[in-house]
N, C-alpha and C. Protein backbone atom coordinates (compact mmCIF):
# COMPACT_ATOMS: atom_id res chain seq x y z
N UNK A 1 80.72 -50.53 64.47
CA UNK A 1 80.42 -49.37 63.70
C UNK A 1 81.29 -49.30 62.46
N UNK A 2 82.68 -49.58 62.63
CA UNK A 2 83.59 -49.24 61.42
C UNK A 2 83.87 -50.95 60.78
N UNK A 3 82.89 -51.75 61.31
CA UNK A 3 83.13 -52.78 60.54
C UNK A 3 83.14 -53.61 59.17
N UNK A 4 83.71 -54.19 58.49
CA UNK A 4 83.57 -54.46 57.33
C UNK A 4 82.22 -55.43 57.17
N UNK A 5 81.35 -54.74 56.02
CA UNK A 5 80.20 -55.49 55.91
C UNK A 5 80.06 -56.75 54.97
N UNK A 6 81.10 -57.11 54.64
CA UNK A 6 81.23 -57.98 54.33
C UNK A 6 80.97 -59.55 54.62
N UNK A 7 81.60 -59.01 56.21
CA UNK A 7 80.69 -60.46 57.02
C UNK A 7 79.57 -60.83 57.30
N UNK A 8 78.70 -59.49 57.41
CA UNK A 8 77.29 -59.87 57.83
C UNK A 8 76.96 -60.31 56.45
N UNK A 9 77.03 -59.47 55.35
CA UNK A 9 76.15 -59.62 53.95
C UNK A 9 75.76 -61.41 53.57
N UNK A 10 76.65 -62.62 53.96
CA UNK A 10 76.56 -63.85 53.84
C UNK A 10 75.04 -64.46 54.47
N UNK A 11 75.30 -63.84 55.81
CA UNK A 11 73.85 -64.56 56.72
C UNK A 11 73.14 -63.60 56.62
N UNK A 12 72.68 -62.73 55.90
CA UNK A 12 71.41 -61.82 56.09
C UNK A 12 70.74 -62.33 54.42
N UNK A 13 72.00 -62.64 53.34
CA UNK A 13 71.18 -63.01 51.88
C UNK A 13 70.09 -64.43 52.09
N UNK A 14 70.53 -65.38 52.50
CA UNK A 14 69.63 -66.48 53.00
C UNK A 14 68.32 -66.03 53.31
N UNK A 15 67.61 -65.02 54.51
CA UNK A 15 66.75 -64.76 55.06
C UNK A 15 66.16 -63.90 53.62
N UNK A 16 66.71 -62.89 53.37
CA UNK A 16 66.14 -62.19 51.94
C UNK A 16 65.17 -63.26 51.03
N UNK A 17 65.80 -63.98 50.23
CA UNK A 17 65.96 -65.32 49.26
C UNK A 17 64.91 -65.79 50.07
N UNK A 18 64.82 -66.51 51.26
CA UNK A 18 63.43 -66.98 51.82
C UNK A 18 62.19 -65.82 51.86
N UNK A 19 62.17 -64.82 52.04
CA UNK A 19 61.20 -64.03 52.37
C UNK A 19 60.45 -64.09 51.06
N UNK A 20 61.52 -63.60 49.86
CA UNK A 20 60.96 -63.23 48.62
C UNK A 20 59.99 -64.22 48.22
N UNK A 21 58.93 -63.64 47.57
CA UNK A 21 58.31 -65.12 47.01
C UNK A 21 58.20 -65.55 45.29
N UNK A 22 58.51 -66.72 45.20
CA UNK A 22 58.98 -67.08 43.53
C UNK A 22 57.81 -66.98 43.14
N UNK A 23 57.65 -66.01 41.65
CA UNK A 23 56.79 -66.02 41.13
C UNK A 23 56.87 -67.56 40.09
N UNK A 24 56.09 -67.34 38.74
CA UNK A 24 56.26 -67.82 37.68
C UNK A 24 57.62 -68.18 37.52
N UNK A 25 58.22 -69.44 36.99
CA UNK A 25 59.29 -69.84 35.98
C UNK A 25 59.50 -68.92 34.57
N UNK A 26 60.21 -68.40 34.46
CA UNK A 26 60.32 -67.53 33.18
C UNK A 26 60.00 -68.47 31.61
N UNK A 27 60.50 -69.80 32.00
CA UNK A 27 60.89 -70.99 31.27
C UNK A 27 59.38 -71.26 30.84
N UNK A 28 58.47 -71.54 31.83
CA UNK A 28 57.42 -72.05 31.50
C UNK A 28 56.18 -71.67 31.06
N UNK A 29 55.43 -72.56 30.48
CA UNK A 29 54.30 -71.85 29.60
C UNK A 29 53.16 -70.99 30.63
N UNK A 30 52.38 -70.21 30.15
CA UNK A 30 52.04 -68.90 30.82
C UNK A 30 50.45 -69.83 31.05
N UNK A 31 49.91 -70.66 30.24
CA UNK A 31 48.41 -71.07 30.32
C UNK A 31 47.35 -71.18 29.40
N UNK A 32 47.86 -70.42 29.04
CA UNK A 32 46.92 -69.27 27.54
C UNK A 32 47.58 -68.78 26.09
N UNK A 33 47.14 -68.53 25.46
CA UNK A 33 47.59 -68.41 23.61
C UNK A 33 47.90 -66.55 24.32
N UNK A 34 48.79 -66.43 23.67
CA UNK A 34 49.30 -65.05 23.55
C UNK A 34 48.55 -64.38 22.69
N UNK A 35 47.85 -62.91 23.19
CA UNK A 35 46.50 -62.56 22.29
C UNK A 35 47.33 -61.89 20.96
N UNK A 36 46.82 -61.71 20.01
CA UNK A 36 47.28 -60.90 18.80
C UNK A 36 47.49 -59.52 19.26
N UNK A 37 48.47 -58.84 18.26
CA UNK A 37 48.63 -57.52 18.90
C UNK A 37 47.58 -56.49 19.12
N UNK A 38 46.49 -56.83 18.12
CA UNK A 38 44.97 -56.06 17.38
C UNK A 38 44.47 -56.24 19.08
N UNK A 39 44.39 -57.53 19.40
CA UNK A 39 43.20 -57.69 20.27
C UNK A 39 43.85 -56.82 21.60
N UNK A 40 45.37 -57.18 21.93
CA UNK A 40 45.90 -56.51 23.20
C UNK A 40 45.74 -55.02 23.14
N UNK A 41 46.09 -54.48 21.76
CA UNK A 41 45.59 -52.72 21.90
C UNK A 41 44.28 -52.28 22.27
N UNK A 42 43.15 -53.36 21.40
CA UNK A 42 41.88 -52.97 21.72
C UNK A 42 41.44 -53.21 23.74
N UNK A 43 42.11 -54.27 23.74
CA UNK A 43 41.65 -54.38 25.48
C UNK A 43 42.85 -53.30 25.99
N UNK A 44 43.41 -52.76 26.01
CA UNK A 44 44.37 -51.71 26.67
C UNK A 44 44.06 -50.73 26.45
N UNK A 45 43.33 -50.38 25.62
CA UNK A 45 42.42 -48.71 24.81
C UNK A 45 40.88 -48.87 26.24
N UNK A 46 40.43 -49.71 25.62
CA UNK A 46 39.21 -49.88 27.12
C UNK A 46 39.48 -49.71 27.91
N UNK A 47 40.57 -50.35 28.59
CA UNK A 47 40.76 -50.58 30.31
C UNK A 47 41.07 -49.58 30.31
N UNK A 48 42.00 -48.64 29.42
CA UNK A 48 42.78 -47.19 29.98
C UNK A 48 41.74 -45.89 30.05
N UNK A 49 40.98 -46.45 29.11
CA UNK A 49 40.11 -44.95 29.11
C UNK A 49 38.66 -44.99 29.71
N UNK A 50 38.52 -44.74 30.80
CA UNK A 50 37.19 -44.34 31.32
C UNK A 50 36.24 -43.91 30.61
N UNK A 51 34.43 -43.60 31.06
CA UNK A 51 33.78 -43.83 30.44
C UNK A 51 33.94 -41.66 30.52
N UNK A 52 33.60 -40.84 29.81
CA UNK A 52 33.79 -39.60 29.88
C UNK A 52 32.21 -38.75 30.70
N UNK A 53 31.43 -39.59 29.73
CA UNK A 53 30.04 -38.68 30.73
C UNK A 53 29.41 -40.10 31.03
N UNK A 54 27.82 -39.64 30.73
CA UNK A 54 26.84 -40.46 31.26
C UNK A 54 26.57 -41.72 29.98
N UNK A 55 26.16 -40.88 29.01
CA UNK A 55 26.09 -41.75 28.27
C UNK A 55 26.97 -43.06 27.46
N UNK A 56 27.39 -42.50 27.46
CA UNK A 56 29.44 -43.55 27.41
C UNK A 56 28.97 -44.56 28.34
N UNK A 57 29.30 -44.31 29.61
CA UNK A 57 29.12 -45.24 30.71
C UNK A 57 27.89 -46.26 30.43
N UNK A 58 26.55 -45.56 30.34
CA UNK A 58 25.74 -46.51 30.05
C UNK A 58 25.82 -47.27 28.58
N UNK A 59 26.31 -46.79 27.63
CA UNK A 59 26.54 -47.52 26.70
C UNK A 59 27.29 -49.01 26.93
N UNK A 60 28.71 -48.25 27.27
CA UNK A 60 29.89 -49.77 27.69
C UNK A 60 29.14 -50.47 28.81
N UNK A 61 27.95 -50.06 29.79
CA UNK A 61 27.26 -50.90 30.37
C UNK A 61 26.62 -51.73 29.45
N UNK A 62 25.62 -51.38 29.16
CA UNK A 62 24.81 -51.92 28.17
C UNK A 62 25.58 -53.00 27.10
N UNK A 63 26.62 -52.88 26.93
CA UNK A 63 27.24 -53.63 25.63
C UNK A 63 27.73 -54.87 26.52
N UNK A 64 28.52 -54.52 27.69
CA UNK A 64 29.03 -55.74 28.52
C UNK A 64 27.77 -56.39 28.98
N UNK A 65 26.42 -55.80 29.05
CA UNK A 65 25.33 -56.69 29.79
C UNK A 65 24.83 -57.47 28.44
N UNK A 66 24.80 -57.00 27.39
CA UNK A 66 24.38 -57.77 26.28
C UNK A 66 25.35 -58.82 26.13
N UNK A 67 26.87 -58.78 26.01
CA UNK A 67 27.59 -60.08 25.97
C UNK A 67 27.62 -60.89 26.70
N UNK A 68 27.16 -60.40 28.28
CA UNK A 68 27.06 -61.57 29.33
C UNK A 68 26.16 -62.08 29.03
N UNK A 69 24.68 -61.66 28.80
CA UNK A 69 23.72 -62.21 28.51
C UNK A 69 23.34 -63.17 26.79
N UNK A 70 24.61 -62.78 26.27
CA UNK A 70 24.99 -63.65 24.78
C UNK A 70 26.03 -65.39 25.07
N UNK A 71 27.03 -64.73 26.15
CA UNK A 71 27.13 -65.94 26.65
C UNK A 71 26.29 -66.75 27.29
N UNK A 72 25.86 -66.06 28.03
CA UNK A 72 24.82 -66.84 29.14
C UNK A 72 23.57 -68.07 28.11
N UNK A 73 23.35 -67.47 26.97
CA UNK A 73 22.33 -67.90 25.95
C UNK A 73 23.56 -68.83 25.44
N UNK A 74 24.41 -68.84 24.97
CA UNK A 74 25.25 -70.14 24.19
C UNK A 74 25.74 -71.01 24.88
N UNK A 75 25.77 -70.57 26.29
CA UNK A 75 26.41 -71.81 28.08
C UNK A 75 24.67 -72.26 27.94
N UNK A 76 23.41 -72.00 27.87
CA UNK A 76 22.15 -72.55 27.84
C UNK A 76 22.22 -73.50 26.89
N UNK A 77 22.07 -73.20 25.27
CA UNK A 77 22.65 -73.81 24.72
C UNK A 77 23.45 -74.86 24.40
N UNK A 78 24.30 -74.49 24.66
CA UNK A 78 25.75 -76.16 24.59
C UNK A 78 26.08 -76.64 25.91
N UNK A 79 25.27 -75.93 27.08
CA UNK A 79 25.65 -76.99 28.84
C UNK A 79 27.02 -76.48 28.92
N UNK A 80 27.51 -75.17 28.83
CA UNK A 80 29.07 -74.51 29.39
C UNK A 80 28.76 -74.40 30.10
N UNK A 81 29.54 -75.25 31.92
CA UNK A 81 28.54 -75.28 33.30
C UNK A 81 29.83 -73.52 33.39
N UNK A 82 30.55 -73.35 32.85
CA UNK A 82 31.31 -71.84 33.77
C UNK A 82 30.22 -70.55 33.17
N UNK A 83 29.45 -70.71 32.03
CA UNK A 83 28.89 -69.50 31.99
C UNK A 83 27.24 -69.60 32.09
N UNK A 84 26.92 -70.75 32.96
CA UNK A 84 25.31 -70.68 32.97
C UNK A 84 24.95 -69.65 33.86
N UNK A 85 23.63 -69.28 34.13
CA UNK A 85 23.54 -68.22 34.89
C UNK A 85 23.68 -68.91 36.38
N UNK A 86 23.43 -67.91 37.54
CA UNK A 86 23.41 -68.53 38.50
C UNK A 86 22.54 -70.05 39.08
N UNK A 87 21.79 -69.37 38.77
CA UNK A 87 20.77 -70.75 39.38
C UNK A 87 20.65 -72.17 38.71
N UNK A 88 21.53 -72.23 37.47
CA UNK A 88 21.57 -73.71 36.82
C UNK A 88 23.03 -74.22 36.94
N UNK A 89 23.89 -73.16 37.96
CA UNK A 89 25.44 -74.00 38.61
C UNK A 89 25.43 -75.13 39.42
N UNK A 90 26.38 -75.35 39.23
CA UNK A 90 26.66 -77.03 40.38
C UNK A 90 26.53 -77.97 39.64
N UNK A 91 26.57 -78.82 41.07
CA UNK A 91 26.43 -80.27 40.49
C UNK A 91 25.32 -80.74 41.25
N UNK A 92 24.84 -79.82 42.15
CA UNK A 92 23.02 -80.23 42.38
C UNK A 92 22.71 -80.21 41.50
N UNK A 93 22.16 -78.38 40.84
CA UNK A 93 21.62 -78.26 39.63
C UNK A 93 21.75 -79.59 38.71
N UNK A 94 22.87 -79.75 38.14
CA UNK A 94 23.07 -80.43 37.29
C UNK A 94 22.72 -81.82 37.45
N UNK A 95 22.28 -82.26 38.26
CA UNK A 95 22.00 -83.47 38.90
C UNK A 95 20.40 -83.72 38.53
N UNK A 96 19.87 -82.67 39.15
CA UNK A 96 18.19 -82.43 39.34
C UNK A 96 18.12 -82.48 37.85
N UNK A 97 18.25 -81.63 37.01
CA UNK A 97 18.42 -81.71 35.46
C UNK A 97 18.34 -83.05 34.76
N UNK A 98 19.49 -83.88 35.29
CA UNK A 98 19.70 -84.85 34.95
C UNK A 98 18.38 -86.13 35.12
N UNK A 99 17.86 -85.85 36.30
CA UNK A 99 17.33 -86.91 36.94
C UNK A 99 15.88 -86.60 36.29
N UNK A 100 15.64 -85.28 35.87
CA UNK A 100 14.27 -84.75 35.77
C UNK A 100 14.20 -85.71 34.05
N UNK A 101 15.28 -85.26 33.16
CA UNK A 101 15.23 -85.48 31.96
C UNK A 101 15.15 -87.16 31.83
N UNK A 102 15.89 -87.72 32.60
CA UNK A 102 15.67 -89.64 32.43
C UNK A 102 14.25 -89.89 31.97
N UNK A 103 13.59 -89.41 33.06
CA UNK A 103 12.42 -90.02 32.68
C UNK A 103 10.95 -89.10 32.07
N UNK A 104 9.79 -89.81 31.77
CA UNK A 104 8.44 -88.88 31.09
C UNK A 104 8.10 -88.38 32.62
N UNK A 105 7.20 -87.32 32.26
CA UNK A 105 6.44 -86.66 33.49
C UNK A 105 5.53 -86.47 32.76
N UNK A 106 4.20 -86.72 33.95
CA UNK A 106 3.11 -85.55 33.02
C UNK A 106 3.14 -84.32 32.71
N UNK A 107 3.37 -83.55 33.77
CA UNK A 107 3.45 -82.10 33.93
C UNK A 107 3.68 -81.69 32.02
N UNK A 108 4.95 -82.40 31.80
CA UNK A 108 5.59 -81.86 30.64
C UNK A 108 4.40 -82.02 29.27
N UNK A 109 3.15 -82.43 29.44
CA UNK A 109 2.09 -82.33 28.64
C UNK A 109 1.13 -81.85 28.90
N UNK A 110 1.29 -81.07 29.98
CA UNK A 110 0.13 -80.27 30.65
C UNK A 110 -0.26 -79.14 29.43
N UNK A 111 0.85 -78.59 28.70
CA UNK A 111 0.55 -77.41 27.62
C UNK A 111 -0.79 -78.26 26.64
N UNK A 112 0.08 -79.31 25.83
CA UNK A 112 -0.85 -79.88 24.50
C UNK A 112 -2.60 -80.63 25.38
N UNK A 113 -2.41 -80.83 26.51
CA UNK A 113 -3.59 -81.40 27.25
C UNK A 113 -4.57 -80.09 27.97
N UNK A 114 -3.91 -79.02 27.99
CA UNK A 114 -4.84 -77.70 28.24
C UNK A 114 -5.32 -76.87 26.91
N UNK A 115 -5.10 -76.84 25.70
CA UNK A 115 -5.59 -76.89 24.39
C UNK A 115 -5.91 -77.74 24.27
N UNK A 116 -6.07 -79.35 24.25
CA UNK A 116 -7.60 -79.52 24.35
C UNK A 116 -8.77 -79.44 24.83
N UNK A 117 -8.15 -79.64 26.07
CA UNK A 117 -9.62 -78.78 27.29
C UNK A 117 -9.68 -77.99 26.73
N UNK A 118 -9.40 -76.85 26.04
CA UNK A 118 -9.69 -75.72 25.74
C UNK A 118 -10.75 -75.69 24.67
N UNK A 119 -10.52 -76.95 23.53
CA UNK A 119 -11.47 -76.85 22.71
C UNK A 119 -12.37 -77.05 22.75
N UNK A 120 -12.57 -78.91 23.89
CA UNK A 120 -13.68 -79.52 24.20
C UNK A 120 -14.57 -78.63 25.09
N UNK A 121 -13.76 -77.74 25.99
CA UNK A 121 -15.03 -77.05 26.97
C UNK A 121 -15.77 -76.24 25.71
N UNK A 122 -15.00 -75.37 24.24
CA UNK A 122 -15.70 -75.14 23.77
C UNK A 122 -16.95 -75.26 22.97
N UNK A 123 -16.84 -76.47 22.69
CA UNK A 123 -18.08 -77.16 22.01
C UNK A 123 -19.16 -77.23 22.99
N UNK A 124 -20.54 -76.93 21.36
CA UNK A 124 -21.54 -76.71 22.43
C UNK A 124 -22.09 -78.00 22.72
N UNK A 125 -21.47 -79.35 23.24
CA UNK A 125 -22.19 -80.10 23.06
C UNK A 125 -21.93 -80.06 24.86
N UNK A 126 -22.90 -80.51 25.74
CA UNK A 126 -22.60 -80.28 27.34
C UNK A 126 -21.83 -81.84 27.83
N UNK A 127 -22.07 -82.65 26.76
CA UNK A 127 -20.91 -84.01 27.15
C UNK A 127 -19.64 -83.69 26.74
N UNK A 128 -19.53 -82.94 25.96
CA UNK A 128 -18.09 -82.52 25.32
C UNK A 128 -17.54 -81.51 26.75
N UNK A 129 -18.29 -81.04 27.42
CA UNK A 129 -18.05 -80.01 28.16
C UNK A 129 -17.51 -80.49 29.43
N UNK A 130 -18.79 -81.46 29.98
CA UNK A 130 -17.89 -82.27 31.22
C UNK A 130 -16.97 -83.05 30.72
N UNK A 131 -16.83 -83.67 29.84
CA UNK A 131 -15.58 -84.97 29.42
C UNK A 131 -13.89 -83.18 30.26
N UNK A 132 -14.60 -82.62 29.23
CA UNK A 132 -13.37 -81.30 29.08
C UNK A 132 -12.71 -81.40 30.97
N UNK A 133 -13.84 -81.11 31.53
CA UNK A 133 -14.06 -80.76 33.13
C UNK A 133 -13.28 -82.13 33.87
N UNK A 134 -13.93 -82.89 33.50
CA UNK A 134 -13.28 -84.26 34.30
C UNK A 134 -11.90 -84.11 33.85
N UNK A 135 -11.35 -84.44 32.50
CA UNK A 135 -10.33 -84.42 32.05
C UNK A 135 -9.12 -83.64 32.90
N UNK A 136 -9.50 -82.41 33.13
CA UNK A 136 -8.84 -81.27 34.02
C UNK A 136 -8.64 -82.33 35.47
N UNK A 137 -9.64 -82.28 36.22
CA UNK A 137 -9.27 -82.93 37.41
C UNK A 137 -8.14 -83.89 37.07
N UNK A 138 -8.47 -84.84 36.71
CA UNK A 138 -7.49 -86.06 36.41
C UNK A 138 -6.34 -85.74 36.00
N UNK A 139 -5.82 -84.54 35.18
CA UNK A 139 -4.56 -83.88 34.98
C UNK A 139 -4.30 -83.49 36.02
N UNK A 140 -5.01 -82.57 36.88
CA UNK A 140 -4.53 -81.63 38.23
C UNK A 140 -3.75 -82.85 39.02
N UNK A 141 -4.79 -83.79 39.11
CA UNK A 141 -4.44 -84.98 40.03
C UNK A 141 -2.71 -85.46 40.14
N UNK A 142 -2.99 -85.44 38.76
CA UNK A 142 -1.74 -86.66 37.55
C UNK A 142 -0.48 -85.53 38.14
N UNK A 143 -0.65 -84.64 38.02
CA UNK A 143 0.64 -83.89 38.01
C UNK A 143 1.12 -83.58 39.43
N UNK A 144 0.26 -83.38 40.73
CA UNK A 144 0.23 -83.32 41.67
C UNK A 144 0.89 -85.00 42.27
N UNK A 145 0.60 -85.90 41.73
CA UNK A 145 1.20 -87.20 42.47
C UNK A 145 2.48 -87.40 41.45
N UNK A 146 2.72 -87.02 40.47
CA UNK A 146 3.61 -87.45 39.84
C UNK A 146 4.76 -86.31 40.08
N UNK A 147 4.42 -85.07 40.93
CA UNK A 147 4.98 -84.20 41.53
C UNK A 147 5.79 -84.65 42.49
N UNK A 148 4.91 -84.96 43.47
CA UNK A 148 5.40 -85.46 44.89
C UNK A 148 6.21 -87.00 44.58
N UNK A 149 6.06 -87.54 43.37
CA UNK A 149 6.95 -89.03 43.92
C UNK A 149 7.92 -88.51 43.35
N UNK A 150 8.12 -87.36 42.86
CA UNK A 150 9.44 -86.90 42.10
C UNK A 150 10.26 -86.47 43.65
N UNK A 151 9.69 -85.48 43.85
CA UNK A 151 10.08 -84.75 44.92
C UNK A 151 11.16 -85.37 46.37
N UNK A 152 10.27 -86.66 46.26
CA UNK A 152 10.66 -88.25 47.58
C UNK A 152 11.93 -88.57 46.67
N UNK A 153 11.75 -89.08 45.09
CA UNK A 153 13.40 -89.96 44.98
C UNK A 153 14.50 -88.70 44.36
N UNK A 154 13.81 -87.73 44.11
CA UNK A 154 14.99 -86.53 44.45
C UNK A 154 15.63 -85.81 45.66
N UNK A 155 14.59 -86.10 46.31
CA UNK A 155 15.78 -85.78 47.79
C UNK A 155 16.41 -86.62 48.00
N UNK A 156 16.28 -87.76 48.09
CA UNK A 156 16.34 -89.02 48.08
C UNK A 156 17.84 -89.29 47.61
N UNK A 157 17.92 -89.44 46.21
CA UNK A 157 19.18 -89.57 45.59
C UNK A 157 19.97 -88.40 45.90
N UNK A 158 19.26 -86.92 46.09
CA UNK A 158 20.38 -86.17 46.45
C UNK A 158 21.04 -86.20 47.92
N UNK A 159 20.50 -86.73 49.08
CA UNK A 159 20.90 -87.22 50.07
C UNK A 159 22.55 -88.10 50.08
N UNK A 160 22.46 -88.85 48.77
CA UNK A 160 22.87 -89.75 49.22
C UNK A 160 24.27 -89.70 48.36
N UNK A 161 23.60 -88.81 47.52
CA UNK A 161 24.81 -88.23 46.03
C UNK A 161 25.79 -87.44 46.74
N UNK A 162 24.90 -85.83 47.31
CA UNK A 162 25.52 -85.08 47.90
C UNK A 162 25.32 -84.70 49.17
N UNK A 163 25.72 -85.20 50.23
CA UNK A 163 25.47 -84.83 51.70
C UNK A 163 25.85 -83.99 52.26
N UNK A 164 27.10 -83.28 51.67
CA UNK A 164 27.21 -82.40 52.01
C UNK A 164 27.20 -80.40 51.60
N UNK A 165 26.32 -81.27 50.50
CA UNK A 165 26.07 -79.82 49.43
C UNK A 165 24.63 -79.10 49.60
N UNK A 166 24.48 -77.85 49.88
CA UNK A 166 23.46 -77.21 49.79
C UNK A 166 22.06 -77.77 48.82
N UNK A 167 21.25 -78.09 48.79
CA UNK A 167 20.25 -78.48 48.20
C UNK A 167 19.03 -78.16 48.03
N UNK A 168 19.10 -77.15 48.74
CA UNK A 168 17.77 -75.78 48.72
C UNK A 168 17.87 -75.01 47.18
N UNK A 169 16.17 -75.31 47.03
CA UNK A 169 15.88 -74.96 45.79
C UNK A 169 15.76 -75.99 44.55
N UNK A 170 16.68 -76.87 44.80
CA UNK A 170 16.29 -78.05 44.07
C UNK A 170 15.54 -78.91 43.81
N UNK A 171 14.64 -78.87 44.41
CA UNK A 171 12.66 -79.54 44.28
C UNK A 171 12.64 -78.82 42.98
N UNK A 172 12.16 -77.42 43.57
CA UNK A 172 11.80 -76.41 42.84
C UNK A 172 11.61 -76.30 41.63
N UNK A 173 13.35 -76.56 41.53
CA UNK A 173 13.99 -76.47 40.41
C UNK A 173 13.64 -77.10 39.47
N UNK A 174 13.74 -78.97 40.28
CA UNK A 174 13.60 -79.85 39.28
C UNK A 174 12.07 -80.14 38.94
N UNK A 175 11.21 -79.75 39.68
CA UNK A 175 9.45 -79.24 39.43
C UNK A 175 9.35 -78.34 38.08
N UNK A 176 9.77 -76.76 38.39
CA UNK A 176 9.68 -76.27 37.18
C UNK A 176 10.27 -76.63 35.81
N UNK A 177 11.77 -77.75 35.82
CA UNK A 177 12.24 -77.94 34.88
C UNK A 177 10.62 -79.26 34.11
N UNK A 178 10.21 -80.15 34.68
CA UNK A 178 9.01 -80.93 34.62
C UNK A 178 8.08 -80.31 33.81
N UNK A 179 7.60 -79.19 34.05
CA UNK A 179 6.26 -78.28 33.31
C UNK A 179 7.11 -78.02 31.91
N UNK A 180 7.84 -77.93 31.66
CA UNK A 180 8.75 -77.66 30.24
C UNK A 180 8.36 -79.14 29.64
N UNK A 181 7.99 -78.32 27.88
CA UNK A 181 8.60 -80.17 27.26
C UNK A 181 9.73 -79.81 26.99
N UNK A 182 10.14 -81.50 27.13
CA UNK A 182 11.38 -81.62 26.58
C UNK A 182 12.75 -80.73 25.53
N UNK A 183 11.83 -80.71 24.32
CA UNK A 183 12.48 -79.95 23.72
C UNK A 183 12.61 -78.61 23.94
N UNK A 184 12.04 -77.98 24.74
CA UNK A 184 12.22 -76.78 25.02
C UNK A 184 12.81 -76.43 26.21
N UNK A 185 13.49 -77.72 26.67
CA UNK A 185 14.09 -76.95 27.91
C UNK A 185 15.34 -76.43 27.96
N UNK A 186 15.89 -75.33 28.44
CA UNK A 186 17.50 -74.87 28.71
C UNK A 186 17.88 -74.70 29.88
N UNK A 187 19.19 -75.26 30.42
CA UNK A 187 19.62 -75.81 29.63
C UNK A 187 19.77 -77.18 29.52
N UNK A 188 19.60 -77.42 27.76
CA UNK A 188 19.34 -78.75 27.07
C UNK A 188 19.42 -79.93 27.90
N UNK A 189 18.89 -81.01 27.79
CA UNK A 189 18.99 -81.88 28.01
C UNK A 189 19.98 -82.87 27.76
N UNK A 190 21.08 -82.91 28.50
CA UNK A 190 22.53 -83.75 28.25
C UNK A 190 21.92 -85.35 28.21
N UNK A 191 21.01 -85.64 28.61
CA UNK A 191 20.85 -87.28 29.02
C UNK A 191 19.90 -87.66 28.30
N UNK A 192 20.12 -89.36 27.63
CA UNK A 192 18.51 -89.50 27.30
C UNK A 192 17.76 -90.41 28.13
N UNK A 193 16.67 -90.69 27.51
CA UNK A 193 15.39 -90.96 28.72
C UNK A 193 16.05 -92.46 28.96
N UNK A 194 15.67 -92.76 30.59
CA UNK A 194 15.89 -94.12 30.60
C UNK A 194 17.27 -94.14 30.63
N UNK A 195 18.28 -93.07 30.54
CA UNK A 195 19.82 -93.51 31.09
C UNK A 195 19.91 -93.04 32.77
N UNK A 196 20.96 -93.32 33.28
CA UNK A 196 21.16 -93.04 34.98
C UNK A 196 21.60 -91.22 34.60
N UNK A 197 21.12 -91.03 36.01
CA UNK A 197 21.34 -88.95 36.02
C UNK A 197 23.34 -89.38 35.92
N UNK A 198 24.09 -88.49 35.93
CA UNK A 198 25.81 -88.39 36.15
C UNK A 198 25.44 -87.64 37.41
């Protein structure tokens, strides 16, 4: 009771010193550019002040859903895999993408080959009309087998790529990316035709 604490204070600092846990090195670099003072007031004015009524709130909604959706359009754009939307993440996604773009598909001319059916059924000539008709079948056909052999060496390679990664949805995926031409697909096409998928 009346003892000097002096003795214990030695073996109890050890256990302290372990418990605590070391943050950061003071010494070392933090990760990131130190923001300007402009930008740290403006993000410390936001975070501090709540939205006051209704409309406020939906506004600063509205403004943060427009910038996500401004990134989301420039990660489409330039292939930023951290801000694509959900469904074009990974390295499935990115795979199927890859593998779809190597090579031609029909599908991806199904648009410029249904404007012409479109014209030929219009003419009144009735050979112009079936040519139009047949034409269709033989597309339906074309895209339907050139569907399915897609379908076989995309599971296929993804089997063997990723075995242990989720892969649901990726037919799908790489089907609908197919009906797109080329140039219009997002996001872009990293590969050109005739190179191996990454």
């Amino acid at each position: 009771m009346f003892r000097s604490r002096s003795k214990e204070a030695p073996e109890k600092t050890p256990d302290l010193q372990a418990e605590q846990p070391r943050g950061r090195d003071p010494q070392a670099p933090k990760g990131r550019p130190t923001p300007k003072r402009s930008e740290a007031e403006a993000q410390r004015r936001t975070a501090v002040k709540p939205a006051t009524n209704r409309k406020d709130a939906a506004r600063r909604a509205r403004e943060a859903r427009r910038a996500q959706l401004a990134k989301q359009r420039e990660a489409l754009l330039s292939g930023d895999e951290r801000h694509l939307p959900v469904r074009d993440r990974g390295p499935v996604r990115r795979f199927a993408r890859d593998f779809v773009d190597t090579r031609w598909h029909v599908a991806e001319f199904f648009l410029p080959t249904a404007v012409l059916i479109l014209i030929l059924s219009m003419l009144p000539s009735l050979q112009a009309r079936n040519i139009a008709l047949l034409l269709w079948l033989v597309v339906i056909l074309a895209i339907v087998v050139d569907s399915v052999l897609l379908t076989r060496r995309l599971k296929k390679a993804l089997r063997t790529r990723y075995p242990d990664e989720n892969t649901r949805g990726a037919m799908a995926y790489a089907l609908m990316r197919t009906m797109q031409m080329r140039r219009m697909r997002l996001p872009r096409p990293a590969i050109k035709r005739g190179d191996s998928p990454r």
